[in-house]
C-alpha atoms as a PDB file:
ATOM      1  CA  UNK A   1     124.988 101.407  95.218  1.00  0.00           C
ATOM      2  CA  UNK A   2     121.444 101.780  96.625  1.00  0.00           C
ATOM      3  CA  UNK A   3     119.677  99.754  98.666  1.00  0.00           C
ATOM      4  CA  UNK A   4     116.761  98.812  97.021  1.00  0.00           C
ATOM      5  CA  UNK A   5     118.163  96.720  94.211  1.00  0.00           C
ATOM      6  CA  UNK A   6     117.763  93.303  92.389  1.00  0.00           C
ATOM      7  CA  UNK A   7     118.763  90.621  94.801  1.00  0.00           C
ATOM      8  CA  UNK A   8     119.901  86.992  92.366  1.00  0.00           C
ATOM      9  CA  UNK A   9     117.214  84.687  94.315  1.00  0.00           C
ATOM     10  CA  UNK A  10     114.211  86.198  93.131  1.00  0.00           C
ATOM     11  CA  UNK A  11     113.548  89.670  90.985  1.00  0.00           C
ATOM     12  CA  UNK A  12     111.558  91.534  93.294  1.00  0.00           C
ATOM     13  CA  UNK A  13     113.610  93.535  96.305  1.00  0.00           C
ATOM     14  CA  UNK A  14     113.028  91.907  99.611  1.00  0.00           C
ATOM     15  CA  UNK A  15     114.393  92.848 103.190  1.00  0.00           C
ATOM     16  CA  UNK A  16     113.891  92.438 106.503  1.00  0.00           C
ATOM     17  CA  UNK A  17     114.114  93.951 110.260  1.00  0.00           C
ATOM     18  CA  UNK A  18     115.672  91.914 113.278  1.00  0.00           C
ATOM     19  CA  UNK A  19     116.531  93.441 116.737  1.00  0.00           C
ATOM     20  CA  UNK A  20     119.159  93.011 118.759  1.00  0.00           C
ATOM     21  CA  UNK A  21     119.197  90.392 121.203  1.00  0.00           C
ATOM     22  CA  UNK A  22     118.349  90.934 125.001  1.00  0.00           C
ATOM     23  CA  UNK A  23     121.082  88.768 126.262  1.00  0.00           C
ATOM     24  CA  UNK A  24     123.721  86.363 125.304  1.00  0.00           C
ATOM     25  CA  UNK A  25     121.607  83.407 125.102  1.00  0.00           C
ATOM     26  CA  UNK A  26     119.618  85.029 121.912  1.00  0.00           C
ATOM     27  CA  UNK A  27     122.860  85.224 119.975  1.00  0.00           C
ATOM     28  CA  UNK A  28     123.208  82.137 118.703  1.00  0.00           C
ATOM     29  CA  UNK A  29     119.346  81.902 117.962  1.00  0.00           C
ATOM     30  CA  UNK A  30     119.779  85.293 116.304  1.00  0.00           C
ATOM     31  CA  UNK A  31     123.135  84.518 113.950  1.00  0.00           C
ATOM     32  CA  UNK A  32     121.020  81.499 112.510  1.00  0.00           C
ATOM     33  CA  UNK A  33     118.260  83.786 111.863  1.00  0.00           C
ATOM     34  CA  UNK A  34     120.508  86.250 109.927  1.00  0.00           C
ATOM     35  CA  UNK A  35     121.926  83.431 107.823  1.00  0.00           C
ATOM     36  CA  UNK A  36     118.675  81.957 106.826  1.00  0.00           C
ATOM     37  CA  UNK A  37     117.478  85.434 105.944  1.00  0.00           C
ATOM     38  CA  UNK A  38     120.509  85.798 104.101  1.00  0.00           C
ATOM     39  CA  UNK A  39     120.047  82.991 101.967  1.00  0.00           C
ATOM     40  CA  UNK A  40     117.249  84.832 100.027  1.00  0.00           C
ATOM     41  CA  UNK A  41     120.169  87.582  98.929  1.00  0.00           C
ATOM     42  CA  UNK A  42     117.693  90.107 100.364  1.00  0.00           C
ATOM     43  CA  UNK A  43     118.785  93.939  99.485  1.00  0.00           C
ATOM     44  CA  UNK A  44     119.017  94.749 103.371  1.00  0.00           C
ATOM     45  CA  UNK A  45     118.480  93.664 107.101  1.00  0.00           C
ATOM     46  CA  UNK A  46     117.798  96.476 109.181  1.00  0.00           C
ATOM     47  CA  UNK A  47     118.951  96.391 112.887  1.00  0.00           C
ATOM     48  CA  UNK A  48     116.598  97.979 115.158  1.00  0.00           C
ATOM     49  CA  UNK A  49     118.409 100.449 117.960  1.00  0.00           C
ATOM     50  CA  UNK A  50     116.052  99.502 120.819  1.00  0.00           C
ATOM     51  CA  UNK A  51     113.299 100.177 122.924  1.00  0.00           C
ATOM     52  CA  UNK A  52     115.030 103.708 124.725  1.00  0.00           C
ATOM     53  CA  UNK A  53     117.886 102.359 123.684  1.00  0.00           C
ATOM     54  CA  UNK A  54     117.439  99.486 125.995  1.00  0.00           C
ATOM     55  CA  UNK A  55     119.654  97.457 123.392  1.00  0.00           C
ATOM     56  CA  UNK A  56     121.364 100.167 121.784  1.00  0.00           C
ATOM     57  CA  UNK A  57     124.651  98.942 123.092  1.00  0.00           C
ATOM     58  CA  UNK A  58     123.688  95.487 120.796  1.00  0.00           C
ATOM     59  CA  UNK A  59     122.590  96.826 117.514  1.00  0.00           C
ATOM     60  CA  UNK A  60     126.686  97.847 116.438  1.00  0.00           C
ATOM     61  CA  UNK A  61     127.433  93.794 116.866  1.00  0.00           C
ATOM     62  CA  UNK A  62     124.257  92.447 115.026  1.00  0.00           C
ATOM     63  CA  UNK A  63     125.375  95.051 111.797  1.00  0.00           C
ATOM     64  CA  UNK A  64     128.935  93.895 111.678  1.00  0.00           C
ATOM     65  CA  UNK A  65     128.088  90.654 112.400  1.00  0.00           C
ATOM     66  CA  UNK A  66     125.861  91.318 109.072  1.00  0.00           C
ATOM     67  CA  UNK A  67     128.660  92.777 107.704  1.00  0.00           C
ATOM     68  CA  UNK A  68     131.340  89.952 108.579  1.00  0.00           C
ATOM     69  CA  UNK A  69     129.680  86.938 107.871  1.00  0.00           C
ATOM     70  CA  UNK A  70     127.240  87.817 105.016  1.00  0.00           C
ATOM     71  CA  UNK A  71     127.251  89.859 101.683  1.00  0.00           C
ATOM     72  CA  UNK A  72     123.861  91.807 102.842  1.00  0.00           C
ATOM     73  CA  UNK A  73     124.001  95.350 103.641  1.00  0.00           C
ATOM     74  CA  UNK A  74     122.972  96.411 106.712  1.00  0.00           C
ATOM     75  CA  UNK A  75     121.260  99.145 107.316  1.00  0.00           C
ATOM     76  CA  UNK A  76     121.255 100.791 110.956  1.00  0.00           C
ATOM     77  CA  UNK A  77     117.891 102.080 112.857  1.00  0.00           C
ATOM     78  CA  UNK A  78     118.976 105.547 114.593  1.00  0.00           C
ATOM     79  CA  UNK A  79     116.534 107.515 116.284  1.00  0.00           C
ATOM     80  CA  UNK A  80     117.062 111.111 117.469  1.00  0.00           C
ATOM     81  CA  UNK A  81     114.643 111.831 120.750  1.00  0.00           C
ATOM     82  CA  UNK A  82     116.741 112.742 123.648  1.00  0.00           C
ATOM     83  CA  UNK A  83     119.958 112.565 121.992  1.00  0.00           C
ATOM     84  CA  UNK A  84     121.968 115.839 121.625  1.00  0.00           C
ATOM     85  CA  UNK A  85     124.061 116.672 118.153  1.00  0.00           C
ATOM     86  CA  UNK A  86     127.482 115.784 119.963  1.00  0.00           C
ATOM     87  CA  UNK A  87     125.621 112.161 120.932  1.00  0.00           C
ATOM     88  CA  UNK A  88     123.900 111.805 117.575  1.00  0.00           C
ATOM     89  CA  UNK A  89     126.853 112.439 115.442  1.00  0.00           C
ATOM     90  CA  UNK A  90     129.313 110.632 117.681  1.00  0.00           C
ATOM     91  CA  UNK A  91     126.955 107.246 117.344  1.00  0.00           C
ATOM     92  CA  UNK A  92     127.014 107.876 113.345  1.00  0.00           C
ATOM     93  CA  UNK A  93     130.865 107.959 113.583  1.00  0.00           C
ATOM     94  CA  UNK A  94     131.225 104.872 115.367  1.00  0.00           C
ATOM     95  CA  UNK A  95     128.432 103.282 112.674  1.00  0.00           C
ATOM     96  CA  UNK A  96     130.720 104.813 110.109  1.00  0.00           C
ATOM     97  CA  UNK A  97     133.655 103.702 111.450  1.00  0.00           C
ATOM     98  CA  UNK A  98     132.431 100.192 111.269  1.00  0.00           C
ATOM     99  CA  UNK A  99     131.561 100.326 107.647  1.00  0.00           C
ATOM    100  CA  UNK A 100     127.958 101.049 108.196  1.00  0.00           C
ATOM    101  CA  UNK A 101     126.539 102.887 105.014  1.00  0.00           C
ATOM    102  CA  UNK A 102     122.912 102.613 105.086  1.00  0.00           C
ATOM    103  CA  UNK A 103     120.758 104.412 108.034  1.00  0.00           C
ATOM    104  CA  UNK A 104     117.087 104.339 108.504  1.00  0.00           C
ATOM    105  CA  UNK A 105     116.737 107.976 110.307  1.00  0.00           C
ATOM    106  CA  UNK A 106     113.552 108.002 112.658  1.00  0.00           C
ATOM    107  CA  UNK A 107     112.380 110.784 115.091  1.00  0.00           C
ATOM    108  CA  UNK A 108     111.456 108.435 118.234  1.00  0.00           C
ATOM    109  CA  UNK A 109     108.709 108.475 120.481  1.00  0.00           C
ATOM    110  CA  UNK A 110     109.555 111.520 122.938  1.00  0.00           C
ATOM    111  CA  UNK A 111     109.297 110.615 126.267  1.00  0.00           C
ATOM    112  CA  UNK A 112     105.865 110.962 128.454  1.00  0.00           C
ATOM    113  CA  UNK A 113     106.244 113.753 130.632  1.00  0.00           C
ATOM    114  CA  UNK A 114     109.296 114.824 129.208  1.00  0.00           C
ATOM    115  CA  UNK A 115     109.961 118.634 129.181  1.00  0.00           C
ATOM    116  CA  UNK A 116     111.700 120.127 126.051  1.00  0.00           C
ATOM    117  CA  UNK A 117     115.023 119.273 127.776  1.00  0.00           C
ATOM    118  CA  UNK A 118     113.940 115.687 127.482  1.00  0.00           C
ATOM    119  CA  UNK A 119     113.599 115.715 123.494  1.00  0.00           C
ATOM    120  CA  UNK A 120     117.150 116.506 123.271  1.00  0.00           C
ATOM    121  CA  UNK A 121     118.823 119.027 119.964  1.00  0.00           C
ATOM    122  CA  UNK A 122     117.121 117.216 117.002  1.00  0.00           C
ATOM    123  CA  UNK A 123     114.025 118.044 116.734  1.00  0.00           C
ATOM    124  CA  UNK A 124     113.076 115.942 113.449  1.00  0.00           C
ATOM    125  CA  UNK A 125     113.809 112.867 111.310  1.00  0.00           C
ATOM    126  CA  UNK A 126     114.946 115.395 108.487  1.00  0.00           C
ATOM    127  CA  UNK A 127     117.381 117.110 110.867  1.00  0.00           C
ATOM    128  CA  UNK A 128     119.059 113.519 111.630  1.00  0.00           C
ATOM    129  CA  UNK A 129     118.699 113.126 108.014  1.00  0.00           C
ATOM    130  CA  UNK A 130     121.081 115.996 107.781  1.00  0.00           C
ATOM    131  CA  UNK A 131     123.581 115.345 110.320  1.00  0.00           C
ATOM    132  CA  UNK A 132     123.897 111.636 109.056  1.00  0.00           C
ATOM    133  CA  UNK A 133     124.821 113.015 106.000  1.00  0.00           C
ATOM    134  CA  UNK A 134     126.782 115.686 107.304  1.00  0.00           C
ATOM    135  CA  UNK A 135     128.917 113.721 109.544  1.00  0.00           C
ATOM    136  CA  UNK A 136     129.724 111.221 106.590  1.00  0.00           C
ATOM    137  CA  UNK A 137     131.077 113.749 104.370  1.00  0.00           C
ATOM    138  CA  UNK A 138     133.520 114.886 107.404  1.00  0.00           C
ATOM    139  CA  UNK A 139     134.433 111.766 108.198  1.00  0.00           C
ATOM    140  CA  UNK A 140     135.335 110.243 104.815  1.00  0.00           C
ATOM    141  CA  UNK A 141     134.421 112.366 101.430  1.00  0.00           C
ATOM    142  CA  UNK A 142     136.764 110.536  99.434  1.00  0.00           C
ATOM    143  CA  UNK A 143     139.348 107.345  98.788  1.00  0.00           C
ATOM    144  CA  UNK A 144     142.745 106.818  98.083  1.00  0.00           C
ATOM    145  CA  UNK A 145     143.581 103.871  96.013  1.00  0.00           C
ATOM    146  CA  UNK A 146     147.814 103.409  94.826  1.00  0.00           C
ATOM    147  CA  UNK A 147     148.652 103.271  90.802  1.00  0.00           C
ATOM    148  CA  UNK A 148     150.341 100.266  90.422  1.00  0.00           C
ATOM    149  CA  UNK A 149     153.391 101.486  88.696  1.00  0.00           C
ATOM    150  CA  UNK A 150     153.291 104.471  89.718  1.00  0.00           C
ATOM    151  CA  UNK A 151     155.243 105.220  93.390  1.00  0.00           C
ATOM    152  CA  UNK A 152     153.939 107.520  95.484  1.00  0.00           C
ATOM    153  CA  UNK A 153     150.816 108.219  93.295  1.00  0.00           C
ATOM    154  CA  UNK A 154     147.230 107.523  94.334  1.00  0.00           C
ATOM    155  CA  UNK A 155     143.702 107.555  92.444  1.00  0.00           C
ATOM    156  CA  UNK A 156     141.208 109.590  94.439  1.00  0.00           C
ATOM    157  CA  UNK A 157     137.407 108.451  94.072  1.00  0.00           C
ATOM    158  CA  UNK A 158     134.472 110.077  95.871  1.00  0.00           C
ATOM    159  CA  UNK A 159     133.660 107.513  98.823  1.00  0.00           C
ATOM    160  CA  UNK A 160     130.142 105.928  98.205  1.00  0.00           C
ATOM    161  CA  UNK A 161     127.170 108.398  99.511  1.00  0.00           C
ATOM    162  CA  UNK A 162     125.094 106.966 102.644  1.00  0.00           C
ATOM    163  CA  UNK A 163     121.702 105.441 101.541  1.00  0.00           C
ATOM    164  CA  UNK A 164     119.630 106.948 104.437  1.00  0.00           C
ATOM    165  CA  UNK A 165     115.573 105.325 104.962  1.00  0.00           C
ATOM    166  CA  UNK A 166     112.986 107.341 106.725  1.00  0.00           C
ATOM    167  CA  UNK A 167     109.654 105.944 108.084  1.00  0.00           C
ATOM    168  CA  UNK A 168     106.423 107.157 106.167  1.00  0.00           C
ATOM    169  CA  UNK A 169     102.964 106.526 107.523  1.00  0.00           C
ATOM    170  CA  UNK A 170     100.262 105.176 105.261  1.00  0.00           C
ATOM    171  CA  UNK A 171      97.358 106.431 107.204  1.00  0.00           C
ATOM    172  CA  UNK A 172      99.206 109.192 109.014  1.00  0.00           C
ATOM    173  CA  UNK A 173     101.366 109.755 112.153  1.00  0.00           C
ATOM    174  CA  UNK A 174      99.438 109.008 115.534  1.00  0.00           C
ATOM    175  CA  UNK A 175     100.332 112.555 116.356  1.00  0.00           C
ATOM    176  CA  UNK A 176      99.946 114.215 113.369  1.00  0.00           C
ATOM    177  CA  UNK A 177      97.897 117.821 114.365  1.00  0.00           C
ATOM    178  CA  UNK A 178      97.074 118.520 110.689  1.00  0.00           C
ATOM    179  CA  UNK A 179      96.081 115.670 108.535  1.00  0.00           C
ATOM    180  CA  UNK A 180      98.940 115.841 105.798  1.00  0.00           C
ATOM    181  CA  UNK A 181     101.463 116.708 108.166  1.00  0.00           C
ATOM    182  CA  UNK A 182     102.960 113.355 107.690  1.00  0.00           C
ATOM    183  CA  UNK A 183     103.275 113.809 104.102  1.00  0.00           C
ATOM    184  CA  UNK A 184     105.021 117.392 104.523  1.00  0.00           C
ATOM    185  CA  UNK A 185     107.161 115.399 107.344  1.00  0.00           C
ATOM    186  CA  UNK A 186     108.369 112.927 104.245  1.00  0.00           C
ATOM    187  CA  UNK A 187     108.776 115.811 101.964  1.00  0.00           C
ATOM    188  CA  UNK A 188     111.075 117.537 104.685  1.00  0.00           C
ATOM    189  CA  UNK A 189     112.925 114.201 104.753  1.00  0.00           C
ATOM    190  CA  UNK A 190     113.104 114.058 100.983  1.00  0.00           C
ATOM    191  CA  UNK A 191     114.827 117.405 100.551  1.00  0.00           C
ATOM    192  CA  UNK A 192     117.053 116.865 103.345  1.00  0.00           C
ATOM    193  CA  UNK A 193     118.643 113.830 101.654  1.00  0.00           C
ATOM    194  CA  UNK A 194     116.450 110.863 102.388  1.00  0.00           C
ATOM    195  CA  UNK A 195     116.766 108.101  99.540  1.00  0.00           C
ATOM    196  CA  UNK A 196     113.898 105.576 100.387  1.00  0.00           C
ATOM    197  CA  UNK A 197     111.106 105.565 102.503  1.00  0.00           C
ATOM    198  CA  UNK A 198     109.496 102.457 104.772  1.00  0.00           C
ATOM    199  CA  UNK A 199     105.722 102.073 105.493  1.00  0.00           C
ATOM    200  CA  UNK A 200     104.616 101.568 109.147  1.00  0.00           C
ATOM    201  CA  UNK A 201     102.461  98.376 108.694  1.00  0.00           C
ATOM    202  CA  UNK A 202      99.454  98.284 106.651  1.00  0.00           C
ATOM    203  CA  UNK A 203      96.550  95.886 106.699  1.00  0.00           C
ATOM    204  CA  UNK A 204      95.150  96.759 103.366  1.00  0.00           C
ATOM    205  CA  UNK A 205      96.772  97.200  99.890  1.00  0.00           C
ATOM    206  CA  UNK A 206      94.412 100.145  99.028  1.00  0.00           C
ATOM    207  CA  UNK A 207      96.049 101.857 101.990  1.00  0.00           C
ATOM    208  CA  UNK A 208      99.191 101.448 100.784  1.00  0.00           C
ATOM    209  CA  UNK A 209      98.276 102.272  97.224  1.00  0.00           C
ATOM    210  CA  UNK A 210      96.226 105.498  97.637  1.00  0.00           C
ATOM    211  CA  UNK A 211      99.382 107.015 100.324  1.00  0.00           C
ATOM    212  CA  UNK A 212     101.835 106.396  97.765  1.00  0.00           C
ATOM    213  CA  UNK A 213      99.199 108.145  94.866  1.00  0.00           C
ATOM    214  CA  UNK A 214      99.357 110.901  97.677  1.00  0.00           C
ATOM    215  CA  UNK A 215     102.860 111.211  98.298  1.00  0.00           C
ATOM    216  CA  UNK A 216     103.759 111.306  94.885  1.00  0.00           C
ATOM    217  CA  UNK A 217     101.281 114.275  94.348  1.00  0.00           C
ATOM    218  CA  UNK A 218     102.395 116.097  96.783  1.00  0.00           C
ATOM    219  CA  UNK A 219     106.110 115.648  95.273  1.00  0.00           C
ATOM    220  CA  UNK A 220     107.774 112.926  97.055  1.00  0.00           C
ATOM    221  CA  UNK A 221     110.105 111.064  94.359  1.00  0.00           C
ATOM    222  CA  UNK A 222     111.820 108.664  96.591  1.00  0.00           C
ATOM    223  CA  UNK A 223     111.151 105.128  96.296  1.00  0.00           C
ATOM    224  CA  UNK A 224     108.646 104.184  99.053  1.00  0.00           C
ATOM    225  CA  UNK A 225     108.589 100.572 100.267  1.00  0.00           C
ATOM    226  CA  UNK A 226     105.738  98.785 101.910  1.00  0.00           C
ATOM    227  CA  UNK A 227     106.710  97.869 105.653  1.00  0.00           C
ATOM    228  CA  UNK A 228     104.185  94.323 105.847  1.00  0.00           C
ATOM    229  CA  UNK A 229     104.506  92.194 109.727  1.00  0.00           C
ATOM    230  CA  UNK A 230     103.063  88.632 109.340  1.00  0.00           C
ATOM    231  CA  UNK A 231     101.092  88.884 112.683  1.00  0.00           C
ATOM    232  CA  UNK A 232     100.063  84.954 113.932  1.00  0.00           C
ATOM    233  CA  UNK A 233      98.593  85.578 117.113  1.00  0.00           C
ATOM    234  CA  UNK A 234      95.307  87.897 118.545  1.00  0.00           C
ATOM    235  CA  UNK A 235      98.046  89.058 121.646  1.00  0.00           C
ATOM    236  CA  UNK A 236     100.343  90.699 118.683  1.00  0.00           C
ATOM    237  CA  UNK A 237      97.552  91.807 116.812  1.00  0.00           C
ATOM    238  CA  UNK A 238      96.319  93.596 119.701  1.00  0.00           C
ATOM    239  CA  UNK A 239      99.555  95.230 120.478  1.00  0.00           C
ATOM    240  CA  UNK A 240      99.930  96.016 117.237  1.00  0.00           C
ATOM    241  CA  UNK A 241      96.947  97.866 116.935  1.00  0.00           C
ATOM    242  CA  UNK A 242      97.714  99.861 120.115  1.00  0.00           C
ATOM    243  CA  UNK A 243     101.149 101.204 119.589  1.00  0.00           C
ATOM    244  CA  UNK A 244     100.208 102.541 115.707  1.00  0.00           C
ATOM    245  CA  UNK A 245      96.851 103.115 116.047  1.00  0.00           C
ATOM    246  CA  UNK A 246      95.744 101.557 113.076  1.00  0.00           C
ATOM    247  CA  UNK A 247      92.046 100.016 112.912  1.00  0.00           C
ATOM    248  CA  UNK A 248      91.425  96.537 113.628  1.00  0.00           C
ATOM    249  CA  UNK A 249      91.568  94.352 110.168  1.00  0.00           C
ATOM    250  CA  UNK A 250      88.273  92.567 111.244  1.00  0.00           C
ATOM    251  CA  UNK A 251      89.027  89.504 108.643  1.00  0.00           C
ATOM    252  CA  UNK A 252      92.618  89.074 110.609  1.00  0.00           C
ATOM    253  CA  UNK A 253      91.340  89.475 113.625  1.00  0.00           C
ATOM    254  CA  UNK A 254      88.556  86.880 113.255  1.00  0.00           C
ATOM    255  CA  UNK A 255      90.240  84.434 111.588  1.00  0.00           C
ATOM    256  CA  UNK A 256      93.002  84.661 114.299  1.00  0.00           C
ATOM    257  CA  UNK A 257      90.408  84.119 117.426  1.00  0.00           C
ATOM    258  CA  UNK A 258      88.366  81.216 115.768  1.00  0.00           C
ATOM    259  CA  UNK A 259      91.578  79.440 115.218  1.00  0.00           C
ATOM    260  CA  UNK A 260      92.622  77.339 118.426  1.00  0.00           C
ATOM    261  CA  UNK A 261      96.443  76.037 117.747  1.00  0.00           C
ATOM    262  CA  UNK A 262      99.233  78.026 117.433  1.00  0.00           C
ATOM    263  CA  UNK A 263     100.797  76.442 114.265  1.00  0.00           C
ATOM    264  CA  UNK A 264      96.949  77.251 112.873  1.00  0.00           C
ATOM    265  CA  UNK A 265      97.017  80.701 113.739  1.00  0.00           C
ATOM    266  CA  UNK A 266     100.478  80.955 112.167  1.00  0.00           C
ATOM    267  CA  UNK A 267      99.173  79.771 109.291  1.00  0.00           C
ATOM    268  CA  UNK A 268      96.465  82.195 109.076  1.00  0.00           C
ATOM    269  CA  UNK A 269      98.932  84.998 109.135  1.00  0.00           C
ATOM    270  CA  UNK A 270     101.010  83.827 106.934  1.00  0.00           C
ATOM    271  CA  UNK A 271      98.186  83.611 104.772  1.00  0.00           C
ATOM    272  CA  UNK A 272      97.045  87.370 104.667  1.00  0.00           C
ATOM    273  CA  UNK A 273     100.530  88.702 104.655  1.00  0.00           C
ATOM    274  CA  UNK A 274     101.264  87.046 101.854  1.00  0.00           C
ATOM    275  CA  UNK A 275      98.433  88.243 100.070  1.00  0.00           C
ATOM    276  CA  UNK A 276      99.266  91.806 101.093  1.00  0.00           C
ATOM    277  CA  UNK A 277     102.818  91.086  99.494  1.00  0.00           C
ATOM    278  CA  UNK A 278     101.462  90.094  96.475  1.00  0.00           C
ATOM    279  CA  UNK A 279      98.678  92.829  96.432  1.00  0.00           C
ATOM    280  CA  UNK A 280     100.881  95.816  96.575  1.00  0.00           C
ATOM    281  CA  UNK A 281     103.168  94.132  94.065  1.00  0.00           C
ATOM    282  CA  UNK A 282     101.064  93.751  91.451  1.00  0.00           C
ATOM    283  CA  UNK A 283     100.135  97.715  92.694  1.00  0.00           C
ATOM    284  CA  UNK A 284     103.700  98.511  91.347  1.00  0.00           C
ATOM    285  CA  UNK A 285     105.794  98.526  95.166  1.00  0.00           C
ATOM    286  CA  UNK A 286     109.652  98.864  94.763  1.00  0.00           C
ATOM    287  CA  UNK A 287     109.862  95.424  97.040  1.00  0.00           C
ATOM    288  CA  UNK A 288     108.977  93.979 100.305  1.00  0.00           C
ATOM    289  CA  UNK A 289     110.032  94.748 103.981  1.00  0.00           C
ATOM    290  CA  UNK A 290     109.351  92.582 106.374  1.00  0.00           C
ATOM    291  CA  UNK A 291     109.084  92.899 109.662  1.00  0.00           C
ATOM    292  CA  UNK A 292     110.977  89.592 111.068  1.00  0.00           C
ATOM    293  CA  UNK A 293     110.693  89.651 115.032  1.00  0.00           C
ATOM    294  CA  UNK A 294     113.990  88.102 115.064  1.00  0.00           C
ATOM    295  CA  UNK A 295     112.346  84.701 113.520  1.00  0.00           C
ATOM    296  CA  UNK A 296     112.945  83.531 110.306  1.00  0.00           C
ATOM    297  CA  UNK A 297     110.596  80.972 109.593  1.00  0.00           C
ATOM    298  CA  UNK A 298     107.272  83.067 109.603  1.00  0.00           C
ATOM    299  CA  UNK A 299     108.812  85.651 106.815  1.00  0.00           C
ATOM    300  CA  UNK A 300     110.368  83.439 104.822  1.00  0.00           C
ATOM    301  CA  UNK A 301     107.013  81.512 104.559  1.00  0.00           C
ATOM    302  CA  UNK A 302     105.483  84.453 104.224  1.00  0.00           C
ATOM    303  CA  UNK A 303     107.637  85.214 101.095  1.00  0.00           C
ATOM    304  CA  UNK A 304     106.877  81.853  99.723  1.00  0.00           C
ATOM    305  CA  UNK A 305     103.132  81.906 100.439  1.00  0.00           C
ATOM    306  CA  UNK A 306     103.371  85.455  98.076  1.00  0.00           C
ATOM    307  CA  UNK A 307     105.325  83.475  95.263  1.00  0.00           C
ATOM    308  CA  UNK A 308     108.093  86.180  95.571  1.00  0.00           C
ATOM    309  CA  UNK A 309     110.472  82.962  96.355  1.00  0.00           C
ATOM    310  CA  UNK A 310     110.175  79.324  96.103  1.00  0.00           C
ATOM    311  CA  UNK A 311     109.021  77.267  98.805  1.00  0.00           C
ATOM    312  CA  UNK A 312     111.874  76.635 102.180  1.00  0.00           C
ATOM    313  CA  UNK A 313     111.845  73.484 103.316  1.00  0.00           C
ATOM    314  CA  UNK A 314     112.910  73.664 107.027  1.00  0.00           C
ATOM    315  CA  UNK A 315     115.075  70.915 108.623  1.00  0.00           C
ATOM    316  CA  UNK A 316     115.225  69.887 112.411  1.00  0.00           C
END
């Protein structure tokens, strides 16, 4: 089973990302955004591990709560910075253990000022790549399923592989120090046993189009899915901009200052990220990932505004 397949509401792949909450009060907030999200049948919801793992401690309940109360996989952020093997492969046993089977395998932002001691064993995505695969195949390479009929017999059956995600960077990594060092980072990723790929967010279709023309020149096979954030205010389009680097979309960014209400201004990004979605679509992407902020209602639009699923009417 992969994750990137069909979901029954709508033919093209969608997912999302949520984080965990920051206290108990966001549960309950947070459950109702899962089942909403839910409702679409999307192929994933990624759970986010937290700011230095700040929330780390969260993330395990929000994927079996995924995992109890929906039929959506969910797929588990991990990130490697700071962590030594024995901590790395001791939080993918306890994922395991809870009948996790999809990662998304990121690097992390090293620390500032950090010495080498500070970075921790792993010293790449692809190496966490590795060990998540690694410690999977020690922990359970097969099953064991009784013959009916047949006492004390069993029917042994490989145990289904873990789908592991990486990140992959449209315009390049903020630190990249050669400019196609993030597509020889994906390739690394690739052969270490990587099976999709998400996009950091994008503004424009052509810069999602020409990477992927890249990446697939340069050898990368994996399916590679575009990473799109409905942003509905200039505070989060400014932040945005800061932590990736990317240039300012000067239509977005326009639009989003002239407007003066809120529910205008989330109506404006709704707007262009639905015609992103339906941009890189008709540019042949696997699907849609959406970047939810823990709120469904944006997204979901978002989705509809693309034609990807029919309008939600939301109750109060």
């Amino acid at each position: 089973m992969s994750i990137i397949q069909t979901p029954s509401v709508t033919s093209v792949p969608v997912s999302f990302e949520v984080y965990p909450p920051r206290d108990d009060a966001a549960d309950a907030a947070l459950h109702e955004t899962i089942a909403k999200l839910a409702a679409v049948d999307p192929s994933f919801i990624s759970v986010t591990y937290g700011a230095g793992g700040s929330t780390g401690g969260r993330s395990l309940e929000v994927l079996t709560h995924i995992l109890r109360e929906t039929r959506v996989e969910p797929l588990a952020h991990l990130t490697c910075v700071g962590s030594s093997y024995r901590e790395a492969a001791s939080l993918i046993r306890e994922f395991l253990d809870a009948g996790v089977r999809s990662f998304l395998a990121l690097r992390g932002d090293p620390p500032e000022g950090g010495g080498a001691e500070a970075r921790g064993d792993l010293e790449s995505a692809a190496q966490l790549v590795q060990l998540i695969d690694r410690v999977q195949a020690e922990c359970s390479p097969y099953t064991e399923e009784p013959i009916p009929g047949v006492p004390g017999a069993a029917r042994v059956e490989r145990r289904r592989h873990v789908d592991i995600a990486v990140a992959a960077f449209p315009n390049g990594h903020p630190r990249s120090r050669y400019p196609a060092e993030h597509l020889d980072a994906l390739l690394a990723k690739q052969a270490a046993g990587a099976t999709l790929a998400i996009t950091q967010l994008f503004f424009h279709a052509d810069d999602y189009h020409a990477f992927v023309a890249r990446a697939r020149a340069a050898g990368v096979e994996i399916p590679i899915l575009p990473g799109i954030m409905p942003i509905t205010s200039p505070s989060r389009l400014r932040r945005v901009v800061e932590l990736t680097g990317e240039p300012v979309p000067g239509t977005l960014a326009v639009d989003l200052d002239v407007e003066p209400t809120v529910e205008g201004r989330r109506e404006v990004g709704i707007r262009y990220a639905g015609e992103l979605c339906r941009a890189v679509l008709e540019g042949g992407a696997p699907g849609i990932h959406l970047y939810a902020f823990n709120h469904h209602r944006t997204v979901l639009a978002t989705l509809a505004e693309a034609g990807v699923i029919p309008p939600i009417e939301e109750t109060t």
